[in-house]
Protein backbone atom coordinates (compact mmCIF):
# COMPACT_ATOMS: atom_id res chain seq x y z
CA UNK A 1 -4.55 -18.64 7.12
CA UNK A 2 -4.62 -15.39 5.21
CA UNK A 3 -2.88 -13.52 7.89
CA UNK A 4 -0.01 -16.05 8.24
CA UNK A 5 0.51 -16.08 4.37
CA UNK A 6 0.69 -12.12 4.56
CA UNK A 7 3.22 -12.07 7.42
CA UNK A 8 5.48 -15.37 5.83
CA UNK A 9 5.53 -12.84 2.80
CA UNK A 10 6.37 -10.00 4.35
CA UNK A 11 8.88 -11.87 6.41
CA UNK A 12 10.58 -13.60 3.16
CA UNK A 13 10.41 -9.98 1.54
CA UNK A 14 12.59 -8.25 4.36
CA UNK A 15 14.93 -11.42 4.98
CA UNK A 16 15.62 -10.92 1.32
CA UNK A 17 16.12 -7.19 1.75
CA UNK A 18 18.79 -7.97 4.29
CA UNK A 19 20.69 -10.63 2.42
CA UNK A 20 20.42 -8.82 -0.96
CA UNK A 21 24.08 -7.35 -0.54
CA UNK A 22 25.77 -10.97 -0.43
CA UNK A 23 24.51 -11.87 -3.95
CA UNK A 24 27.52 -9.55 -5.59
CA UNK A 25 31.07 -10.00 -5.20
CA UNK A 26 32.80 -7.42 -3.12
CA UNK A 27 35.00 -4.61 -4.74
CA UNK A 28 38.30 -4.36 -4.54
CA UNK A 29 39.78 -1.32 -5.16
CA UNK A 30 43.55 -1.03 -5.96
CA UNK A 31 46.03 0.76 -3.53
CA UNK A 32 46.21 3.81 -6.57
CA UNK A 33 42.20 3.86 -5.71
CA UNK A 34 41.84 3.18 -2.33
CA UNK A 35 44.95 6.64 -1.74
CA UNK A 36 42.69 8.33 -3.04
CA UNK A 37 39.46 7.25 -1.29
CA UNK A 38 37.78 7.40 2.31
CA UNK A 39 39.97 4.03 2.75
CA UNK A 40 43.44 6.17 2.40
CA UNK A 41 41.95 9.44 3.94
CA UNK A 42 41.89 7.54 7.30
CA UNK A 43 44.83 5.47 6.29
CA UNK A 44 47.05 8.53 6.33
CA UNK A 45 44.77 9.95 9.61
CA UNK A 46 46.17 7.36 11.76
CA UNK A 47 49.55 7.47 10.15
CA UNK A 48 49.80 4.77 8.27
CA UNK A 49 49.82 4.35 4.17
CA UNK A 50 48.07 2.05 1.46
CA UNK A 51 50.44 0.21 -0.19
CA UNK A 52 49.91 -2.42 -2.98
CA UNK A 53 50.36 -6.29 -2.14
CA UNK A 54 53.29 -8.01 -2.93
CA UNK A 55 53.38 -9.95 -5.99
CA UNK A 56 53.05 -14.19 -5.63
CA UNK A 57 56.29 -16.24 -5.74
CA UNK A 58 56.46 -17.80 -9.28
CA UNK A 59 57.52 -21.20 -6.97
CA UNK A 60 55.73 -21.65 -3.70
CA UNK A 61 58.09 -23.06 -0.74
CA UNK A 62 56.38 -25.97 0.21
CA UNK A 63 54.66 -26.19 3.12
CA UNK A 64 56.62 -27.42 6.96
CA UNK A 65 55.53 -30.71 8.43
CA UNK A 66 55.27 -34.23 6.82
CA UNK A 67 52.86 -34.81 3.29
CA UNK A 68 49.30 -35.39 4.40
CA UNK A 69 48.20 -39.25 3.59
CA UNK A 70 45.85 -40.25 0.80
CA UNK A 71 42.71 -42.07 2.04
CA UNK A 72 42.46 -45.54 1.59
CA UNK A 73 39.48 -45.09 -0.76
CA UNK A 74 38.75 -41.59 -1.94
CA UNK A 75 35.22 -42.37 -3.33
């Protein structure tokens, strides 16, 4: 019993180890940042360039294709 409480432990302990990086949110650098960065150093090495995403449409278009249709009871 004592030597499958040592290895769940030291199994939990390294499964934790591995997930440890999905607890944060990512980082998100802005294009300014990212020209600047390994991110735009290979950017411009395959001959492209980091450019900043286009701002949202005050008014979406609405979406093609008929309205989707309530269910009958939601709850």
């Amino acid at each position: 019993m004592a030597i499958a409480l040592v290895v769940a432990i030291v199994s939990v302990a390294s499964l934790t180890m591995l997930v440890r990086d999905r607890w944060h949110a990512p980082e998100i650098k802005p294009a300014t940042e990212a020209q600047h960065s390994t991110t735009g150093q290979i950017a411009r090495a395959a001959g492209a360039t980091v450019l900043p995403t286009d701002p949202s449409l005050a008014v979406e278009p609405k979406p093609a294709g008929p309205k989707r249709a309530q269910p009958a009871n939601p709850y």
